[in-house]
PDB file of N, CA and C in Angstrom:
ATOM      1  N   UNK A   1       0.847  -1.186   0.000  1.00  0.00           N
ATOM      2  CA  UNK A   1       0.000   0.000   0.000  1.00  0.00           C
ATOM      3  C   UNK A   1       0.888   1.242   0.000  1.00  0.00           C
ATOM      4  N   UNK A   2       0.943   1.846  -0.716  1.00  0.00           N
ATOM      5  CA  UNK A   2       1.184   3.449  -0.751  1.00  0.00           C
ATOM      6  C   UNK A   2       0.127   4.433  -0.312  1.00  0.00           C
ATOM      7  N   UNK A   3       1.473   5.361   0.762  1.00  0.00           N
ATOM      8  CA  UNK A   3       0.522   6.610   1.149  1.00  0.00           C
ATOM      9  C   UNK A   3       0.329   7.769  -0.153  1.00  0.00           C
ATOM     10  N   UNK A   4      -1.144   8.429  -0.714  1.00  0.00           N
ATOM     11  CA  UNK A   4      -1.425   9.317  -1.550  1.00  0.00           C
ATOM     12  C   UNK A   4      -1.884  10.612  -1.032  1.00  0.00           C
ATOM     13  N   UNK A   5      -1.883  11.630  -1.781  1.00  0.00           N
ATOM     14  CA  UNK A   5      -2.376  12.476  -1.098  1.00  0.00           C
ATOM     15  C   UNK A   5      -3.769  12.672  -0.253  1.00  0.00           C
ATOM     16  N   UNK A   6      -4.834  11.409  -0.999  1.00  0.00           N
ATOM     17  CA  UNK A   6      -6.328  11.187   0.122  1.00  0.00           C
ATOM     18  C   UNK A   6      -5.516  10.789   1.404  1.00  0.00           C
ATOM     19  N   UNK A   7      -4.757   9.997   1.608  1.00  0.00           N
ATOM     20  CA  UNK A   7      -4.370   9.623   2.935  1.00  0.00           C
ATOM     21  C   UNK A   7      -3.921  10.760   3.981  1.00  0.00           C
ATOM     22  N   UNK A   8      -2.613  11.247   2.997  1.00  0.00           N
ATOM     23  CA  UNK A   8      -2.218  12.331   3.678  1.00  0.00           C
ATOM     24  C   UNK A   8      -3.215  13.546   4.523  1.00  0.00           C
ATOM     25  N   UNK A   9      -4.033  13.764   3.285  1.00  0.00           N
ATOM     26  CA  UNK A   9      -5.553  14.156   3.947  1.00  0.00           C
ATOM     27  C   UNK A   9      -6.266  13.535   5.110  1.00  0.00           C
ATOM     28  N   UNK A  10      -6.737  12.589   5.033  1.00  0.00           N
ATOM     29  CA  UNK A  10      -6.905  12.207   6.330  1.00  0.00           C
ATOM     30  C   UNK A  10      -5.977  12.003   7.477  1.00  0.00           C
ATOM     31  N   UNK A  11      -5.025  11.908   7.481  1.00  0.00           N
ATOM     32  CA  UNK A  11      -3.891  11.853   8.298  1.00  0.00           C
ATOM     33  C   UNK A  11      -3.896  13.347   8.720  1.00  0.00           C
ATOM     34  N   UNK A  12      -3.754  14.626   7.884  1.00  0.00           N
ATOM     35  CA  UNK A  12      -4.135  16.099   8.572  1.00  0.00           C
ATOM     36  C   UNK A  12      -5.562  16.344   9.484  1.00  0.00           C
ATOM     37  N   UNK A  13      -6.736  15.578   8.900  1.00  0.00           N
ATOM     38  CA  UNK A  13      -8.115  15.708   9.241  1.00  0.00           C
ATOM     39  C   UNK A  13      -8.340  14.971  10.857  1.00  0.00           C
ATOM     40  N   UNK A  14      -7.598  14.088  11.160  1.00  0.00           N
ATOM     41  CA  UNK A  14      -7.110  13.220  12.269  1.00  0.00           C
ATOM     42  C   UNK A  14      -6.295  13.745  13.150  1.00  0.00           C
ATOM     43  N   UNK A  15      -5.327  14.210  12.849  1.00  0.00           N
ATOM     44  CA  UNK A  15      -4.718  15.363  13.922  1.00  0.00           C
ATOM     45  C   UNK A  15      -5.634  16.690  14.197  1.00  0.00           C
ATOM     46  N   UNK A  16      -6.647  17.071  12.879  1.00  0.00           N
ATOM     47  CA  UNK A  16      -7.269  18.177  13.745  1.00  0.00           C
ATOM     48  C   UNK A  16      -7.827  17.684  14.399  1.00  0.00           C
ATOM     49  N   UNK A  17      -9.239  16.564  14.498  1.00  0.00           N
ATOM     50  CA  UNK A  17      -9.844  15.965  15.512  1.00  0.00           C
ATOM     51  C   UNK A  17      -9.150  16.237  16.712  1.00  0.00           C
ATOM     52  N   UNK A  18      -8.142  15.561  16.700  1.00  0.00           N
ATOM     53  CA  UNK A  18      -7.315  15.222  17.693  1.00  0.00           C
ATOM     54  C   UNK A  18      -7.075  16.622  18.865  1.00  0.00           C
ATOM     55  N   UNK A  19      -6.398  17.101  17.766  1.00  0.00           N
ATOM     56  CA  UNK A  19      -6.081  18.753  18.657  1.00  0.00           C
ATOM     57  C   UNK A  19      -6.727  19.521  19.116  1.00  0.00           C
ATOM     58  N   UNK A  20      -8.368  19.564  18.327  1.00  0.00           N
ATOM     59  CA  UNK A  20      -9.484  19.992  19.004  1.00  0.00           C
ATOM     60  C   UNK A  20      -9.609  19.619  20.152  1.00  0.00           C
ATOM     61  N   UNK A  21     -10.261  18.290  20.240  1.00  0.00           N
ATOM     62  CA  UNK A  21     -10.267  17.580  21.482  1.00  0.00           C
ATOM     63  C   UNK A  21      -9.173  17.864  22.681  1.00  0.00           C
ATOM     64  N   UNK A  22      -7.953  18.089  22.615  1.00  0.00           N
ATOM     65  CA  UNK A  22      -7.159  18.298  23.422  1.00  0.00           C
ATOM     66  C   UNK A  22      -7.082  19.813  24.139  1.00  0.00           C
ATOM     67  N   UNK A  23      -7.306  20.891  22.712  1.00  0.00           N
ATOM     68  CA  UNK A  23      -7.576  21.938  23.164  1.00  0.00           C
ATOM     69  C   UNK A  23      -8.570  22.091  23.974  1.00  0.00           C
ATOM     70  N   UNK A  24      -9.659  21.479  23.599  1.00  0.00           N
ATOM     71  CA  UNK A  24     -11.483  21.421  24.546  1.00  0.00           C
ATOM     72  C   UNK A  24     -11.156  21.458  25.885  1.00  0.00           C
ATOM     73  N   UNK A  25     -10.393  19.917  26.291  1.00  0.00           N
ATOM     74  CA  UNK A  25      -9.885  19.010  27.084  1.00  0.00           C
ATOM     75  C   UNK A  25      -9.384  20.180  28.146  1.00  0.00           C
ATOM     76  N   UNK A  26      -7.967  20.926  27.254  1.00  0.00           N
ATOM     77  CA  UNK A  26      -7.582  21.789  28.257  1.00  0.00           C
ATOM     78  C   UNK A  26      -7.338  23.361  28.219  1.00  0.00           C
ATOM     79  N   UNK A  27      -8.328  23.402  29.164  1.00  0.00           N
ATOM     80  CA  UNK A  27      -8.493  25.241  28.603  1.00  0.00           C
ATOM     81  C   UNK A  27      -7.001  26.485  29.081  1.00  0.00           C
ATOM     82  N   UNK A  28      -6.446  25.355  29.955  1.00  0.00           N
ATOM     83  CA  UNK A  28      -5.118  26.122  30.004  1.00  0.00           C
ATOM     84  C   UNK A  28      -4.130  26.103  29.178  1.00  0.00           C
ATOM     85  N   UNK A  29      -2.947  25.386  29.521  1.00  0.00           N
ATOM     86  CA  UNK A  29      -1.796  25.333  29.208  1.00  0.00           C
ATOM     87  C   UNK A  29      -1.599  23.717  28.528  1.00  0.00           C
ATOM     88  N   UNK A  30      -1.123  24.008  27.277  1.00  0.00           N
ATOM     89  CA  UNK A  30      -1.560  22.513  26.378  1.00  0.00           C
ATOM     90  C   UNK A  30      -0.504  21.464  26.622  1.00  0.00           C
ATOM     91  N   UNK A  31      -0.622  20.431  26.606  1.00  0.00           N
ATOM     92  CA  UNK A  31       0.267  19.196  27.141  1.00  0.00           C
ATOM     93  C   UNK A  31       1.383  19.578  25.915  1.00  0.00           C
ATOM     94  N   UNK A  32       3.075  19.094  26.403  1.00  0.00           N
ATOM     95  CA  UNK A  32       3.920  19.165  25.432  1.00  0.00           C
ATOM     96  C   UNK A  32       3.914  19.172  23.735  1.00  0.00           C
ATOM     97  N   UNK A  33       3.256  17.107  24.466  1.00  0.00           N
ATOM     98  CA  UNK A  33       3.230  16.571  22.766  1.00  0.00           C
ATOM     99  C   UNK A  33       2.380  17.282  21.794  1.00  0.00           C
ATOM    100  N   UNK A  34       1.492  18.714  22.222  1.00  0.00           N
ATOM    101  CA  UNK A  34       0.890  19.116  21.049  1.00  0.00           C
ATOM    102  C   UNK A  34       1.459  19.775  20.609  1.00  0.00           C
ATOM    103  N   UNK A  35       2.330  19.773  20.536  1.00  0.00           N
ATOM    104  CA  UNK A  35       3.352  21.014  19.389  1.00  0.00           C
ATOM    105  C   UNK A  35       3.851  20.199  18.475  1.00  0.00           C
ATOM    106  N   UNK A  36       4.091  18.984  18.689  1.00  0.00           N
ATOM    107  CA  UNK A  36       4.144  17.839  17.491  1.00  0.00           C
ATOM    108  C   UNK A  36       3.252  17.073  16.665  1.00  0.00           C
ATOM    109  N   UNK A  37       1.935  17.496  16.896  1.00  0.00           N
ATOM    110  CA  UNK A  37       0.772  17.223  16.604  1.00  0.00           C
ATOM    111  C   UNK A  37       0.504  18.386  15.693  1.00  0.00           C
ATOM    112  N   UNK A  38       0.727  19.421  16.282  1.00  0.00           N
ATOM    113  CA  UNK A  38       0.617  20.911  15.522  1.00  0.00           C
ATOM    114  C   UNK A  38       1.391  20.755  13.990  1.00  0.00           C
ATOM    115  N   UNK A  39       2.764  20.557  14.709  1.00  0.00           N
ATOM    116  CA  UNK A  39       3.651  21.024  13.601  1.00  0.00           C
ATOM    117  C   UNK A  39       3.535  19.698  12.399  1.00  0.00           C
ATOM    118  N   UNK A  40       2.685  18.782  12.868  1.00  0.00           N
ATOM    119  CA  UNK A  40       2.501  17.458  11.568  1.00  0.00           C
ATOM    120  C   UNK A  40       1.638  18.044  10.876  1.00  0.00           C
ATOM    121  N   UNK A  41       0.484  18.474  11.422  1.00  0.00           N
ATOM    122  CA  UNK A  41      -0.684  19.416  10.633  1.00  0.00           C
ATOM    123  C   UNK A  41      -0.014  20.225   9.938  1.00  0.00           C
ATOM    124  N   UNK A  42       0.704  21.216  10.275  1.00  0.00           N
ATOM    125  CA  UNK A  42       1.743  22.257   9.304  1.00  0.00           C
ATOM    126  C   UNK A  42       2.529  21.828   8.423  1.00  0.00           C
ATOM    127  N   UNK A  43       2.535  20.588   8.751  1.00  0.00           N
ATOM    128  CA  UNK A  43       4.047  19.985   7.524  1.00  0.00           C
ATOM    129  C   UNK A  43       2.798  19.534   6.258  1.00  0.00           C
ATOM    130  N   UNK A  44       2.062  18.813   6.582  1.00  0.00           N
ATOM    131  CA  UNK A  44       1.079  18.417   5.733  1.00  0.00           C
ATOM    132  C   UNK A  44       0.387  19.738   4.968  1.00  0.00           C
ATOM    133  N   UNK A  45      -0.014  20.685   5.305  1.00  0.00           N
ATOM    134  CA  UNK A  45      -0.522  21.762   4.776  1.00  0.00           C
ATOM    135  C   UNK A  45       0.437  22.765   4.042  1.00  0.00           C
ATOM    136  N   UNK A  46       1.499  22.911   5.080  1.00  0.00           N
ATOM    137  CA  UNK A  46       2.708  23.264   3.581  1.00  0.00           C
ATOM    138  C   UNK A  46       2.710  22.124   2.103  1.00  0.00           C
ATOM    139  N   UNK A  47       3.249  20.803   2.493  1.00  0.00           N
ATOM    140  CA  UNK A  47       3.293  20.179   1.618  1.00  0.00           C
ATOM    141  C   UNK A  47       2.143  20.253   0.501  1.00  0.00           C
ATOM    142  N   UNK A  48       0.868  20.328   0.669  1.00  0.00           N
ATOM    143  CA  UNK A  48      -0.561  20.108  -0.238  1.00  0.00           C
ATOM    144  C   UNK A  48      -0.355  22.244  -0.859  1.00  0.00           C
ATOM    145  N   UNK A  49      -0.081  22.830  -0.147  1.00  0.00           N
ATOM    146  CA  UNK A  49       0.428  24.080  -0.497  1.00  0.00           C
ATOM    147  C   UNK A  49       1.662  23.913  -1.567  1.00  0.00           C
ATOM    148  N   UNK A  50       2.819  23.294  -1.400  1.00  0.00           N
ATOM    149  CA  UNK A  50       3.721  23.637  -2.332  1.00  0.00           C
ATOM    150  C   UNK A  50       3.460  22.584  -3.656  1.00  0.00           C
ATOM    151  N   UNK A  51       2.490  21.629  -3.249  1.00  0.00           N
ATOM    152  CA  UNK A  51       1.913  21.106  -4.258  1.00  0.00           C
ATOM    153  C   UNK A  51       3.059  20.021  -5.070  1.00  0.00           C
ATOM    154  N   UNK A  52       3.672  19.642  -4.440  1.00  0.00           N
ATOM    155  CA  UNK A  52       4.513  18.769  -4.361  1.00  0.00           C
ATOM    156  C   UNK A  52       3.942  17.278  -4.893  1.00  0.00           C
ATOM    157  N   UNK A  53       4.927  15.997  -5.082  1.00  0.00           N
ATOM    158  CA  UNK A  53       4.155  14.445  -5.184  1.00  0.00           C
ATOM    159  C   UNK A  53       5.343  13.650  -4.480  1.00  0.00           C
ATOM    160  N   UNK A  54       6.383  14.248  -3.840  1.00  0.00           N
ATOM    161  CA  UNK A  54       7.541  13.473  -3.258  1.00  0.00           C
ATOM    162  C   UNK A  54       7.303  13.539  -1.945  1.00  0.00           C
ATOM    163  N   UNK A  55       5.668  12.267  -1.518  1.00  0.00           N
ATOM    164  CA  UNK A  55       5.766  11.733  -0.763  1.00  0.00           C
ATOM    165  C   UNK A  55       6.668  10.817   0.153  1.00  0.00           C
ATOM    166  N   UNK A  56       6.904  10.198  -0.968  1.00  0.00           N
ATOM    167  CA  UNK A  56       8.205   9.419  -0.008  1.00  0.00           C
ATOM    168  C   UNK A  56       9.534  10.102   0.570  1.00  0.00           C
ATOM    169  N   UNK A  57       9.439  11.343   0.210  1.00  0.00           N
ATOM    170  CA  UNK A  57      10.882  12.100   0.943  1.00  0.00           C
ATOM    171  C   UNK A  57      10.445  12.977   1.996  1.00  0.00           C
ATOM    172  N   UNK A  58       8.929  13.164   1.937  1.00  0.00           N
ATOM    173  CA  UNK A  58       8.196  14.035   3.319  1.00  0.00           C
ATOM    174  C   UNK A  58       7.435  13.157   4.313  1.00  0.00           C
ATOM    175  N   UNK A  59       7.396  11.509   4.302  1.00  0.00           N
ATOM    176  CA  UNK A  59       7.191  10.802   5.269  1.00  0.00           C
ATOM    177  C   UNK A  59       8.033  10.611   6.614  1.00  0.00           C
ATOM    178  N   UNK A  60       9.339  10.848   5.921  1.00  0.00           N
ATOM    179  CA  UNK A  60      10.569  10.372   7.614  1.00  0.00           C
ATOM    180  C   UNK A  60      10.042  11.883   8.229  1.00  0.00           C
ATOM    181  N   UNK A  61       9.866  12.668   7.437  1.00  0.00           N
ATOM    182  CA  UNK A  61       9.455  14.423   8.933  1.00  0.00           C
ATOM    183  C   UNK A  61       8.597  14.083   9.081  1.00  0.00           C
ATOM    184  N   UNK A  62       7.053  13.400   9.080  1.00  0.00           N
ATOM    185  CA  UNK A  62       5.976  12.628   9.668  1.00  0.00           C
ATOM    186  C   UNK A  62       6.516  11.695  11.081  1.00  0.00           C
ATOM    187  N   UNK A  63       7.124  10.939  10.508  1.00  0.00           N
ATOM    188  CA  UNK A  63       7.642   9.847  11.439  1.00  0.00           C
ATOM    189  C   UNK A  63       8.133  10.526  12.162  1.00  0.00           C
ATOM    190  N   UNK A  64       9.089  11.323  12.491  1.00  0.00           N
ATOM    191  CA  UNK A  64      10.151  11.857  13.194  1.00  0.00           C
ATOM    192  C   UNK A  64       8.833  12.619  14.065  1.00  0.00           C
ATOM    193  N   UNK A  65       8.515  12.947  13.951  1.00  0.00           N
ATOM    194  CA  UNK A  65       7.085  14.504  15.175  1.00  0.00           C
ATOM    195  C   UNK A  65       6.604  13.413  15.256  1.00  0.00           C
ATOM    196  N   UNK A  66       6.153  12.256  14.639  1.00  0.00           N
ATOM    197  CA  UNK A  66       5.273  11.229  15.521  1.00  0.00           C
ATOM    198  C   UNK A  66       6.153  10.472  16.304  1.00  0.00           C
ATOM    199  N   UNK A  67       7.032  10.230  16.395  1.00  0.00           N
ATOM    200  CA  UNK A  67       8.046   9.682  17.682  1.00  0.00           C
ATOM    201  C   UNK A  67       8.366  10.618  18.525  1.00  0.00           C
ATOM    202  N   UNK A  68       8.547  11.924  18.053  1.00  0.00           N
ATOM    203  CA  UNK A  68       8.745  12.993  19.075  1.00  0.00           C
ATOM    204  C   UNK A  68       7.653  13.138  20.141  1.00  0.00           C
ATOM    205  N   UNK A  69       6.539  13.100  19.518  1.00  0.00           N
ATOM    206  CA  UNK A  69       5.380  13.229  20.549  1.00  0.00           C
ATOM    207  C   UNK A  69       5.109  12.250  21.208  1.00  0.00           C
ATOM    208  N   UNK A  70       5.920  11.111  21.127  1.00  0.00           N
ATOM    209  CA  UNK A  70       5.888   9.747  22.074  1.00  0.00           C
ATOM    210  C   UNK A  70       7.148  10.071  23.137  1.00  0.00           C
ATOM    211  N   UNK A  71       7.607  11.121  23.334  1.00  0.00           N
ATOM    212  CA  UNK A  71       8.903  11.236  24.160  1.00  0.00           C
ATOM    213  C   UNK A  71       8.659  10.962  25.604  1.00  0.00           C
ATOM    214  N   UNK A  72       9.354  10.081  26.441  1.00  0.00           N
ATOM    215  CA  UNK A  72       9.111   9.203  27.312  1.00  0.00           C
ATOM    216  C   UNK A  72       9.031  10.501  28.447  1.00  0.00           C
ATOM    217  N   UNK A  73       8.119  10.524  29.795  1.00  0.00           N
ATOM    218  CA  UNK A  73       7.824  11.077  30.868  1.00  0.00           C
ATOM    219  C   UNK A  73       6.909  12.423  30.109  1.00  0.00           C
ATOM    220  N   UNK A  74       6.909  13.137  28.969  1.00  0.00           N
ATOM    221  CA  UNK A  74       6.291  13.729  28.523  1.00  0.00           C
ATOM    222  C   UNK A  74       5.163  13.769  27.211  1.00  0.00           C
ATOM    223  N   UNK A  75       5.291  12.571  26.532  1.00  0.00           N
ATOM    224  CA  UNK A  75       4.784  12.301  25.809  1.00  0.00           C
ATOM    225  C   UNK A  75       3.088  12.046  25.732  1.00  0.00           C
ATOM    226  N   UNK A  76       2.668  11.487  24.463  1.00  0.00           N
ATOM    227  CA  UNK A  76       1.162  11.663  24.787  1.00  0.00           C
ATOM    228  C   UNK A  76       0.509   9.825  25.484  1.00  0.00           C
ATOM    229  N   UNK A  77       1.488   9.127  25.843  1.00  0.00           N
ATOM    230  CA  UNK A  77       1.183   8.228  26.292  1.00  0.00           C
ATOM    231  C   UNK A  77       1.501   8.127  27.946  1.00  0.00           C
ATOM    232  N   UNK A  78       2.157   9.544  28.477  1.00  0.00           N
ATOM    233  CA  UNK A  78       1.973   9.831  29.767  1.00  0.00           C
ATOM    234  C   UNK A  78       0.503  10.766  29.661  1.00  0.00           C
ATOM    235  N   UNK A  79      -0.243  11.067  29.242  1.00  0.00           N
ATOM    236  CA  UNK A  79      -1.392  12.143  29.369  1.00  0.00           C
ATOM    237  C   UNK A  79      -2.473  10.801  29.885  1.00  0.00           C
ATOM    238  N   UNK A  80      -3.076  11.459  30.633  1.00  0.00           N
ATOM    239  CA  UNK A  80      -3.577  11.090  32.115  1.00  0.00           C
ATOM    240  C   UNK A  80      -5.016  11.369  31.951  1.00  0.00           C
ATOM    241  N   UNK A  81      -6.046  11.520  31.217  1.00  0.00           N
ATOM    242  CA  UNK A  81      -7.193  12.513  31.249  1.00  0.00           C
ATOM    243  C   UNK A  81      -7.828  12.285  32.502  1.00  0.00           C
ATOM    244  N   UNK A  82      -7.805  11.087  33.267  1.00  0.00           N
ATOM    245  CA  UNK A  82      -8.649  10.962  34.376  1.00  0.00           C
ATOM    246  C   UNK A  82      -7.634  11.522  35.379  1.00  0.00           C
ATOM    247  N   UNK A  83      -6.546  11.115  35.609  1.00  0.00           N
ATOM    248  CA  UNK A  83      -6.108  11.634  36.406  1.00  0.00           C
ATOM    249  C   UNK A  83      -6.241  13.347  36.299  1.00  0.00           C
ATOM    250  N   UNK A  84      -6.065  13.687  35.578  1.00  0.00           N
ATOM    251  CA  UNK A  84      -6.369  15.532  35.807  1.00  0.00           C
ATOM    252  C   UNK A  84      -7.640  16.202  35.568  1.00  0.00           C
ATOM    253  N   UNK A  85      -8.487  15.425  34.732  1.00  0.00           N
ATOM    254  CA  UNK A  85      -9.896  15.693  35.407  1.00  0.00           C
ATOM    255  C   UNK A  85     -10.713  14.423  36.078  1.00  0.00           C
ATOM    256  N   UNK A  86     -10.558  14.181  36.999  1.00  0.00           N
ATOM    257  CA  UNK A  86     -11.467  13.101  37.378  1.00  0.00           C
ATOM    258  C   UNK A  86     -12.932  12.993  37.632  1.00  0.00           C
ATOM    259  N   UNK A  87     -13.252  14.135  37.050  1.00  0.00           N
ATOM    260  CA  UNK A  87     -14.915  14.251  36.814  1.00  0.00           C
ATOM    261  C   UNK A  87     -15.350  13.949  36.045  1.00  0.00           C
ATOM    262  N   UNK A  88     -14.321  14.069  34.447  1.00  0.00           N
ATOM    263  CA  UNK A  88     -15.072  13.638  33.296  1.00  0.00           C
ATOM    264  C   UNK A  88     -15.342  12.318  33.489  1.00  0.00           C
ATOM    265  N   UNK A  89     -16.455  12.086  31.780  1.00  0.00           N
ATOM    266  CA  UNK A  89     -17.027  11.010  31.992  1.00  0.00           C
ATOM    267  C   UNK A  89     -15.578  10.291  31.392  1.00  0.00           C
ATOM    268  N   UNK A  90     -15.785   8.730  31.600  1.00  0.00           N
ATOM    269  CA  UNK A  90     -15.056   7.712  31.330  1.00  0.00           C
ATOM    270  C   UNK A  90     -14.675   7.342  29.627  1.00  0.00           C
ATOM    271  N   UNK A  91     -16.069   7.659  29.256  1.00  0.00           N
ATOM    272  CA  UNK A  91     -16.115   7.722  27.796  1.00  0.00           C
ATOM    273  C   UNK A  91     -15.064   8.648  27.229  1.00  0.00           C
ATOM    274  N   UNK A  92     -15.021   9.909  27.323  1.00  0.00           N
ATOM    275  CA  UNK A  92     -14.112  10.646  26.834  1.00  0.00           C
ATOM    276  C   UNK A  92     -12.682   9.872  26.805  1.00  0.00           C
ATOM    277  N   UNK A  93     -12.086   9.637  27.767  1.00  0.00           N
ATOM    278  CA  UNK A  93     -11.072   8.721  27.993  1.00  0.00           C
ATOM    279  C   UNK A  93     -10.942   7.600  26.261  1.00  0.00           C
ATOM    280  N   UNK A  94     -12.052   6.864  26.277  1.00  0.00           N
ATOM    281  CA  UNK A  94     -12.066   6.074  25.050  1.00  0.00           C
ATOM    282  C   UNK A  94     -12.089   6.517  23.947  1.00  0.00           C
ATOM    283  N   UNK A  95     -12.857   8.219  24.220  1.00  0.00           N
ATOM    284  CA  UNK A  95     -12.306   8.718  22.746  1.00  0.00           C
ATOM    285  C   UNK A  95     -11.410   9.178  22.106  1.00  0.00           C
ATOM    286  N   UNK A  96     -10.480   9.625  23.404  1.00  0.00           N
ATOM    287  CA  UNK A  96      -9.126  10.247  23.093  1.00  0.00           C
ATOM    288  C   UNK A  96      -8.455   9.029  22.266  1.00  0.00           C
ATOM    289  N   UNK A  97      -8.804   7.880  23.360  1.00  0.00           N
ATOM    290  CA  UNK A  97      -7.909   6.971  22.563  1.00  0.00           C
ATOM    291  C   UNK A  97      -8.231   6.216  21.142  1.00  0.00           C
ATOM    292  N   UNK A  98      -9.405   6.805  21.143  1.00  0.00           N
ATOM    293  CA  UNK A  98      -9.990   6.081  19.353  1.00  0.00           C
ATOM    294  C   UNK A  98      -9.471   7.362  18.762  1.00  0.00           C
ATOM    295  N   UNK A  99      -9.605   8.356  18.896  1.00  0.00           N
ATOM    296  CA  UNK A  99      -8.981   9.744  18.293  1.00  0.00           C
ATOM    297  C   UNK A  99      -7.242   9.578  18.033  1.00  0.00           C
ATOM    298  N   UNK A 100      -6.712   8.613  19.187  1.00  0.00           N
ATOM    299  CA  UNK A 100      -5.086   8.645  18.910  1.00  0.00           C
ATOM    300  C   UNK A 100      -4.723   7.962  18.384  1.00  0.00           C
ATOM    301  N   UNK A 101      -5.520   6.502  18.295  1.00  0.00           N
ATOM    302  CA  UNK A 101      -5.586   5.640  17.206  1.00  0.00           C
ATOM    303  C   UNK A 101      -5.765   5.925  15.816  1.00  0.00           C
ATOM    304  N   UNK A 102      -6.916   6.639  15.396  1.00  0.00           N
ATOM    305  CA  UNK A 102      -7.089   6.956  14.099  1.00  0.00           C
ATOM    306  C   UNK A 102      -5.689   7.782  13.627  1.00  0.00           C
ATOM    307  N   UNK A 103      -5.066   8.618  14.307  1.00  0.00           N
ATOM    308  CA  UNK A 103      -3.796   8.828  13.743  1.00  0.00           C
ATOM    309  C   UNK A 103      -2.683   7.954  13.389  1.00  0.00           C
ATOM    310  N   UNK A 104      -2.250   7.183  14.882  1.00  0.00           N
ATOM    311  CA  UNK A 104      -1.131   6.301  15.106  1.00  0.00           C
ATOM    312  C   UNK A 104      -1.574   4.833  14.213  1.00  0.00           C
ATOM    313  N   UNK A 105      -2.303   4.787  13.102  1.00  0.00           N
ATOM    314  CA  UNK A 105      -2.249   3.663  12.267  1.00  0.00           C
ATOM    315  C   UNK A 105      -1.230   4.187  10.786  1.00  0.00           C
ATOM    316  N   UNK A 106      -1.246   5.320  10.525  1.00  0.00           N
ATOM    317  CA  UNK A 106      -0.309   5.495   9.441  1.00  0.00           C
ATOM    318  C   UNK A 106       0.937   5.587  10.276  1.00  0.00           C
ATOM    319  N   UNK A 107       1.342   4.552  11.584  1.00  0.00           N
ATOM    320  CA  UNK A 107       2.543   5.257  11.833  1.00  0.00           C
ATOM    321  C   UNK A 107       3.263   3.314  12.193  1.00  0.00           C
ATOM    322  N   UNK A 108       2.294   2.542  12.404  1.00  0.00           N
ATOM    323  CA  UNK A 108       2.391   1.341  12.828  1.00  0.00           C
ATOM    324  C   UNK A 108       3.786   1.292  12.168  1.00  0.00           C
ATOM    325  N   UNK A 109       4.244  -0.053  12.971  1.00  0.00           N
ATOM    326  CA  UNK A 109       5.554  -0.881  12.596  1.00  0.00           C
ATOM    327  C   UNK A 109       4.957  -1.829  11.146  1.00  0.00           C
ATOM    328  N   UNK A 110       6.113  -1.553  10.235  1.00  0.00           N
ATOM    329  CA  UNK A 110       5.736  -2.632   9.285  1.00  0.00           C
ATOM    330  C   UNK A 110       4.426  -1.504   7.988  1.00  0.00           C
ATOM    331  N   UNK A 111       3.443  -1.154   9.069  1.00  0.00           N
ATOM    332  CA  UNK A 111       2.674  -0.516   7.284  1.00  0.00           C
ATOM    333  C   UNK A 111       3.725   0.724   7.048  1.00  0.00           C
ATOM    334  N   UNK A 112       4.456   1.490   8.122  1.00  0.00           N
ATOM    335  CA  UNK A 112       4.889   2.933   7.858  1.00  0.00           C
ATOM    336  C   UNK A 112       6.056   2.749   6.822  1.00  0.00           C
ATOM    337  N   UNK A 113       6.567   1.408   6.882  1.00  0.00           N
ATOM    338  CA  UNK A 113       7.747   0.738   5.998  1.00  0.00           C
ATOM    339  C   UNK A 113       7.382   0.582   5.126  1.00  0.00           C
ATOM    340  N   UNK A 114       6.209   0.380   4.714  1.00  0.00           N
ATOM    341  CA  UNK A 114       5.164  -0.194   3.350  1.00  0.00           C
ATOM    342  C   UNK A 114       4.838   0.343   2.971  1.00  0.00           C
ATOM    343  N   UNK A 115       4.589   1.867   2.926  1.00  0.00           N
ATOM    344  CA  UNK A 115       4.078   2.932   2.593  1.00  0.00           C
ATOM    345  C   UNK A 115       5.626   3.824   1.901  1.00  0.00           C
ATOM    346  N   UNK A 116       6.964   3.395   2.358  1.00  0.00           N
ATOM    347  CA  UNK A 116       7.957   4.063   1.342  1.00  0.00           C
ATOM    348  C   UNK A 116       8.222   3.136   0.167  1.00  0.00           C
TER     349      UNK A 116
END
């Protein structure tokens, strides 16, 4: 399977979800990993801007902000939603993580290799 620009599209449309939700989430001060979430949205929107087709040479800066935002003690797999609001409902919790999922599948071991 090759990544195309529909993918890439959804892969931007998935981080906004995402960032919405996080912004909603927190009306203060935004957890680290969203600045790597941010700046994937920006790389993707430059790229569909400069109108480019050398996908395969703008996937490793994908990969690279999606490992960055996995950075250990700060990353988005330390984010806690119950622990820092423990009022919300439980559900939310499951959506973050169907929301982090729908991203972290163009990033899997093995398809992200399959896709250069």
């Amino acid at each position: 399977m090759k990544m195309g620009r529909e993918e890439l599209k959804d892969l931007r449309d998935g981080l906004v979800r995402l960032m919405e939700f996080i912004r909603n989430m927190e009306q203060g001060e935004l957890p680290d990993f969203y600045r790597y979430f941010d700046t994937m949205k920006n790389n993707i929107e430059i790229f569909f801007f400069v109108g480019t087709d050398d996908i395969e040479d703008f996937l490793p800066v994908l990969e690279r902000d999606w490992k960055a935002s996995h950075t250990r003690f700060i990353g988005v797999q330390e984010y806690d939603l119950r622990r820092d609001h423990p009022d919300i409902d439980p559900m939310l919790s499951l959506y973050f993580a169907s929301l982090l999922s729908d991203v972290g599948k163009y990033f899997e071991r093995g398809r992200a290799e399959a896709l250069l």
